[in-house]
Structures are given as structure tokens and as C-alpha cells.
Protein backbone atom coordinates (compact mmCIF):
# COMPACT_ATOMS: atom_id res chain seq x y z
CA UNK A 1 -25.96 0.11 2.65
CA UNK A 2 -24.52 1.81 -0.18
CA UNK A 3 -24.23 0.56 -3.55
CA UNK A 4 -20.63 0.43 -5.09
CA UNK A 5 -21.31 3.60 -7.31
CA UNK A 6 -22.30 5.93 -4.64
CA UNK A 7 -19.39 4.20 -2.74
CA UNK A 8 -16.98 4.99 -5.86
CA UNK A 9 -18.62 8.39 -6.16
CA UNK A 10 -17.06 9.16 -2.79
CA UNK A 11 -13.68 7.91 -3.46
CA UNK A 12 -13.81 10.62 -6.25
CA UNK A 13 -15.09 13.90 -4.32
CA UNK A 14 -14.45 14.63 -0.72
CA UNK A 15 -12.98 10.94 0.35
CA UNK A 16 -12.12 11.24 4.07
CA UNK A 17 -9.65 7.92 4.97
CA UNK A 18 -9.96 7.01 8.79
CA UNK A 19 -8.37 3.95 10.09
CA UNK A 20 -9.73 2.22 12.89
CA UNK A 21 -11.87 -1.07 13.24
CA UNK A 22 -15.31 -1.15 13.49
CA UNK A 23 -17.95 -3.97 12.12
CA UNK A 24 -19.11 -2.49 9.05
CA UNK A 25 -15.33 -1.74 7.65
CA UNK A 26 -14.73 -5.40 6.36
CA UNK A 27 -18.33 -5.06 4.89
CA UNK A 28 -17.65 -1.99 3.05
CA UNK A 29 -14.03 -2.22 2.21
CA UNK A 30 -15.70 -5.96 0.49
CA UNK A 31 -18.54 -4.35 -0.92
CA UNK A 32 -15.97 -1.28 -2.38
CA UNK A 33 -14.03 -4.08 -4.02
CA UNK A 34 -16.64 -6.43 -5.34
CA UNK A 35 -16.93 -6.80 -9.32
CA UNK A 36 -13.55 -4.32 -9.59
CA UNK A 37 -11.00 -5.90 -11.90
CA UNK A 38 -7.04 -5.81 -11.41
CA UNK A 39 -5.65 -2.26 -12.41
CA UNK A 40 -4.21 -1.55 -15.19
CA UNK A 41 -1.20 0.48 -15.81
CA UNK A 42 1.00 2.03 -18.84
CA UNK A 43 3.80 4.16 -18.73
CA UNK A 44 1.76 7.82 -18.74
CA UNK A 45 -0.48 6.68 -15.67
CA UNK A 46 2.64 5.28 -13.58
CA UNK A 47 4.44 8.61 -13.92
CA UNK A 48 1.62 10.71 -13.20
CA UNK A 49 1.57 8.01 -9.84
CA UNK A 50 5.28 8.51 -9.29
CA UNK A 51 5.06 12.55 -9.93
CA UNK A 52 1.99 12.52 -7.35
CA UNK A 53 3.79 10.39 -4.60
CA UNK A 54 6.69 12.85 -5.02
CA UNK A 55 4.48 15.73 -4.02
CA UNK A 56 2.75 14.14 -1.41
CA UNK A 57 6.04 13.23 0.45
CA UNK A 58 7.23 16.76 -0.09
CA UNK A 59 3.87 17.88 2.07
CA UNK A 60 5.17 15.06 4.58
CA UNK A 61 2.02 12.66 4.14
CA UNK A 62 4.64 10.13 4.08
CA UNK A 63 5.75 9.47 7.92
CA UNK A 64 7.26 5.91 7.54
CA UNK A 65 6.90 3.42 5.08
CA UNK A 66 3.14 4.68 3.56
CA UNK A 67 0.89 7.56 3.11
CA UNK A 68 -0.67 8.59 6.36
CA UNK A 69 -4.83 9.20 5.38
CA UNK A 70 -4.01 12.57 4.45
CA UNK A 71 -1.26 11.39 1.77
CA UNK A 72 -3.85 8.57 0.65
CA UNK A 73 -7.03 10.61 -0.10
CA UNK A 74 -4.56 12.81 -2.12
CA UNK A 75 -3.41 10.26 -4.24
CA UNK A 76 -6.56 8.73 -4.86
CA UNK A 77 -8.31 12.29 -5.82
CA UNK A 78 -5.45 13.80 -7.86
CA UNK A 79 -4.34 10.60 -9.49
CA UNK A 80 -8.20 9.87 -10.87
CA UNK A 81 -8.23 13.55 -12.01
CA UNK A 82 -5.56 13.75 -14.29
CA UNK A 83 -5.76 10.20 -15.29
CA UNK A 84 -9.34 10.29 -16.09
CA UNK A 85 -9.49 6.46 -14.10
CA UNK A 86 -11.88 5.70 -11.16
CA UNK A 87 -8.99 3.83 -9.09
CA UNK A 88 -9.56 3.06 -5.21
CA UNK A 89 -7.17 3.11 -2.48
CA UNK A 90 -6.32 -0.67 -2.74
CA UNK A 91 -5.07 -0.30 -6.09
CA UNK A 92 -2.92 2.49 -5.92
CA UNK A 93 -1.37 0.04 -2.43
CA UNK A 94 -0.98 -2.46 -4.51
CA UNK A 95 1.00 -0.61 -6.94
CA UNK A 96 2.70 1.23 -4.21
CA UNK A 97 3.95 -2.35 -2.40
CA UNK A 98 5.02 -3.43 -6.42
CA UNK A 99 6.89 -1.07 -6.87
CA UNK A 100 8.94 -1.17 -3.29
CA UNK A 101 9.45 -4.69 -3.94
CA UNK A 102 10.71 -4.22 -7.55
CA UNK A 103 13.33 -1.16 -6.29
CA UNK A 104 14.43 -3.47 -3.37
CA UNK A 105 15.26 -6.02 -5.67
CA UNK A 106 17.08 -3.56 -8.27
CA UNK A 107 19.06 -2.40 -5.24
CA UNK A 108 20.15 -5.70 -4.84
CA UNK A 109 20.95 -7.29 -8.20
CA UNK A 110 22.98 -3.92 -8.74
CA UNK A 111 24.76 -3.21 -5.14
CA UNK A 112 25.25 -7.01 -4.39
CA UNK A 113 26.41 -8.83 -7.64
CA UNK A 114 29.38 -8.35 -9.71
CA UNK A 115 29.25 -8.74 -12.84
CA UNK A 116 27.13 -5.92 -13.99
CA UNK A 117 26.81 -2.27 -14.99
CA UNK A 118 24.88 0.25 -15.62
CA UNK A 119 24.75 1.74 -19.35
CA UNK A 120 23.89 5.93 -18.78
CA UNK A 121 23.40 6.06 -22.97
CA UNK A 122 20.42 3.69 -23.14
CA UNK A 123 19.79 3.68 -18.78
CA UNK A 124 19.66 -0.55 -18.87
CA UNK A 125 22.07 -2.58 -17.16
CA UNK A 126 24.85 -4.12 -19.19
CA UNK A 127 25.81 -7.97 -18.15
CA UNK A 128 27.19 -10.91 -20.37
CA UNK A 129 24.37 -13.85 -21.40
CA UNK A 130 26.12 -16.21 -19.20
CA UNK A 131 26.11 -13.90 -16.10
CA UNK A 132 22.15 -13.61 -16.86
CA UNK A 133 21.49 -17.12 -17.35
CA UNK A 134 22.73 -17.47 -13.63
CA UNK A 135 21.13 -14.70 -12.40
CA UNK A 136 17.95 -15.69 -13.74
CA UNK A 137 18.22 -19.38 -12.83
CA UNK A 138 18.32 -17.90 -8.96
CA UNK A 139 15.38 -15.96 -9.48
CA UNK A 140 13.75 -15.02 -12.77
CA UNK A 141 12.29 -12.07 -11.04
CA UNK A 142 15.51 -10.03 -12.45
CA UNK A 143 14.34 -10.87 -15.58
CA UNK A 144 12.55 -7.61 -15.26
CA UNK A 145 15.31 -5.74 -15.64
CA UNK A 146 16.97 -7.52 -18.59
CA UNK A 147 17.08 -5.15 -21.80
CA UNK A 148 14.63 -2.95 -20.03
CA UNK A 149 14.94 1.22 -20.23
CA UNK A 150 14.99 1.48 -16.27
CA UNK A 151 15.40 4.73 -16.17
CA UNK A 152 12.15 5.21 -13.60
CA UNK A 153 13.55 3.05 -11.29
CA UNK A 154 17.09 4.62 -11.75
CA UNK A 155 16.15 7.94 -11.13
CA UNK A 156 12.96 8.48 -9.51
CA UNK A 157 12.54 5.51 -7.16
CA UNK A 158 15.02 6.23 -4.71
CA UNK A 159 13.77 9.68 -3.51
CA UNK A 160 10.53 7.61 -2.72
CA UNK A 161 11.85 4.62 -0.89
CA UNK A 162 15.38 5.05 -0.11
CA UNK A 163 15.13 6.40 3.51
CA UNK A 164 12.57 3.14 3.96
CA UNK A 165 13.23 0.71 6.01
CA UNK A 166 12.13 -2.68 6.79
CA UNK A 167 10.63 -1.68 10.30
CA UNK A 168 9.09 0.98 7.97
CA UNK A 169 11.07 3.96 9.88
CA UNK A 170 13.20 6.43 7.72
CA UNK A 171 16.88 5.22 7.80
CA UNK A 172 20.21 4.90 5.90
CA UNK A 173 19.95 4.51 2.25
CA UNK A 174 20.39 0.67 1.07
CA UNK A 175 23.49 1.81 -0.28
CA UNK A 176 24.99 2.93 2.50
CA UNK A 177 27.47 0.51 4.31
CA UNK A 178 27.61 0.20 8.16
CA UNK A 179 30.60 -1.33 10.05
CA UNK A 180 31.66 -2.88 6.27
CA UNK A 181 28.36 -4.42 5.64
CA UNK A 182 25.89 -4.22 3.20
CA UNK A 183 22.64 -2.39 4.26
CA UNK A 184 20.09 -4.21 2.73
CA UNK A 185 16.57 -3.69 3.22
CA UNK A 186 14.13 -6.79 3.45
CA UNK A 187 11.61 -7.49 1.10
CA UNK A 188 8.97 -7.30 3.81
CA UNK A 189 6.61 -4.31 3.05
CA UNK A 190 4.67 -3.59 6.40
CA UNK A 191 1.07 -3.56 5.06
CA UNK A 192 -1.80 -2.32 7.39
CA UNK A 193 -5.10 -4.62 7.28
CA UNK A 194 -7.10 -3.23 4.43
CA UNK A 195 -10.35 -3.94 6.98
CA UNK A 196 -9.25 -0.88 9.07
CA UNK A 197 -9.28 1.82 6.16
CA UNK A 198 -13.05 2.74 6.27
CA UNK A 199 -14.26 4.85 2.93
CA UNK A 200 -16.47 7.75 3.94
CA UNK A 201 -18.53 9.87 2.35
């Protein structure tokens, strides 16, 4: 069995992503994760993320609601290359599924509520105290994006999750309306089992 280096070391060079179950993939995908601390991301390495998602869904490694293999082993390579970090898979899905869930909710504070605006001079959303007081009392996630510069999430997270839907098909924007109603998209991220994505060398 490899050790988690020469595991890593393939994760950097010629990473091939399969999916499919087999006995050894919960041993390895456990053994890949072992000792490996949450990731840690600043503004320069989530761009460089976002700028290399963009590209991979312009090759079309982005079928439905993830990366196909193809889209993954991309990510993984180019994003450690110009980053200079030694991230796996699982980390860039996590940050993936974070940031889905923190557009989704974005897309709802701002389509759904009244009461609010959006501020194009400083790119933050504009709402009275009181109205944020509320807001936050039903669910201090939107604290988030309270005072924030969310200009990322303004302008470059729709091209990679607005034609996502729950039932992770492409469909109608969230902010399109059908029959009068809201379009909303659910917070539930379809997530395959980590066990099926064996790491080959």
C-alpha cells in the first residue's frame, strides 16, 4: 500500500480520476486523507479556483452539477501549479459545495426579500440596521454578506452555477420566474460518495 506522499505525488503529476467502487477505494481515499488538515483559502487562491472552474466549464468538464473526472484532475493539477499548494480532490469539493451553498443563499436574500439593494460603487448590499437585525435573527448565515465587497459572488458566481439545478441538470437561472413564481434552487448539493473516486497513479 502506498504511503500518503507517493499517494500525494500522484495527485500532482499524471492523476487519472475513475469512479467506480471497488474494496480498496474507501482504504485509499482514507489513507489519502489521513493527517491532512482543513484547507485554507485567501482571496488570490479562490480566484485562481474560480478563473480555473471557468475554463474547465468552457471545455465542457462540467455536465451537471460537478466536474466530470476529466474537469476534476484539471482542477486539481492546474490549481496546485499556480498556487504552489498540494490540495486533493476533496478539498477543492469542499470548496466547490461552499461556495454553491453561499451563491444559493445570496440569490435568495437578494431575489426574495425586500428591503435591500445592491450598491455598484462599493459592490455590497445596502439595507437599514433594523432590516439586518431581522434578517440575521432568521439565519445569521447572511451575516456573510453584511458590509462585505461581494463583488466575486456578484459577478463571477453565476456563470458557474446559475444553469444548476437542484436535480443537478442545467436549467433556468434562479432568477428566472415560471408561471409567476419564484425559481428557487434548493440548498441540496448532490454530492457523489467520496469512496467511489479512486486516486491512481
Amino acid at each position: 500500500m502506498e504511503n500518503l506522499d507517493n499517494i500525494n505525488k500522484g495527485v500532482m503529476n499524471n492523476t487519472v480520476l475513475t469512479k467506480g467502487k471497488s474494496k480498496n477505494s474507501g482504504k485509499i481515499n482514507q489513507q489519502h486523507s489521513e493527517g491532512r488538515s482543513s484547507a485554507r483559502w485567501n482571496e488570490f487562491m479562490n480566484i485562481k479556483f474560480i478563473e480555473l472552474c471557468e475554463e474547465e466549464i468552457g471545455k465542457g468538464n462540467r455536465p451537471n452539477s460537478h466536474f466530470n473526472s476529466s474537469g476534476w484532475k484539471n482542477l486539481v493539477r492546474r490549481f496546485n501549479e499556480v498556487t504552489g499548494k498540494n490540495y486533493v480532490y476533496k478539498q477543492l469539493r469542499n470548496h466547490w459545495d461552499s461556495m454553491q451553498k453561499d451563491w444559493i443563499l445570496f440569490k435568495k436574500l437578494m431575489h426574495q426579500e425586500i428591503g435591500i439593494g445592491w450598491n455598484p460603487l462599493t459592490n455590497s448590499t445596502e439595507a437599514s440596521d433594523e432590516w439586518w437585525a431581522q434578517k440575521l435573527r432568521e439565519n445569521g448565515d447572511y451575516n456573510k454578506f453584511r458590509n462585505k465587497d461581494l463583488s466575486l459572488i456578484w459577478f463571477r458566481y453565476d456563470k458557474l452555477f446559475s444553469d444548476i439545478a437542484a436535480t443537478g441538470e442545467r436549467a433556468r437561472a434562479p432568477n428566472q420566474r415560471t408561471n409567476g413564481e419564484f425559481n428557487e434552487v434548493e440548498e441540496h448539493v448532490e454530492i457523489d460518495d467520496i469512496d467511489e473516486m479512486i486516486i491512481l497513479e
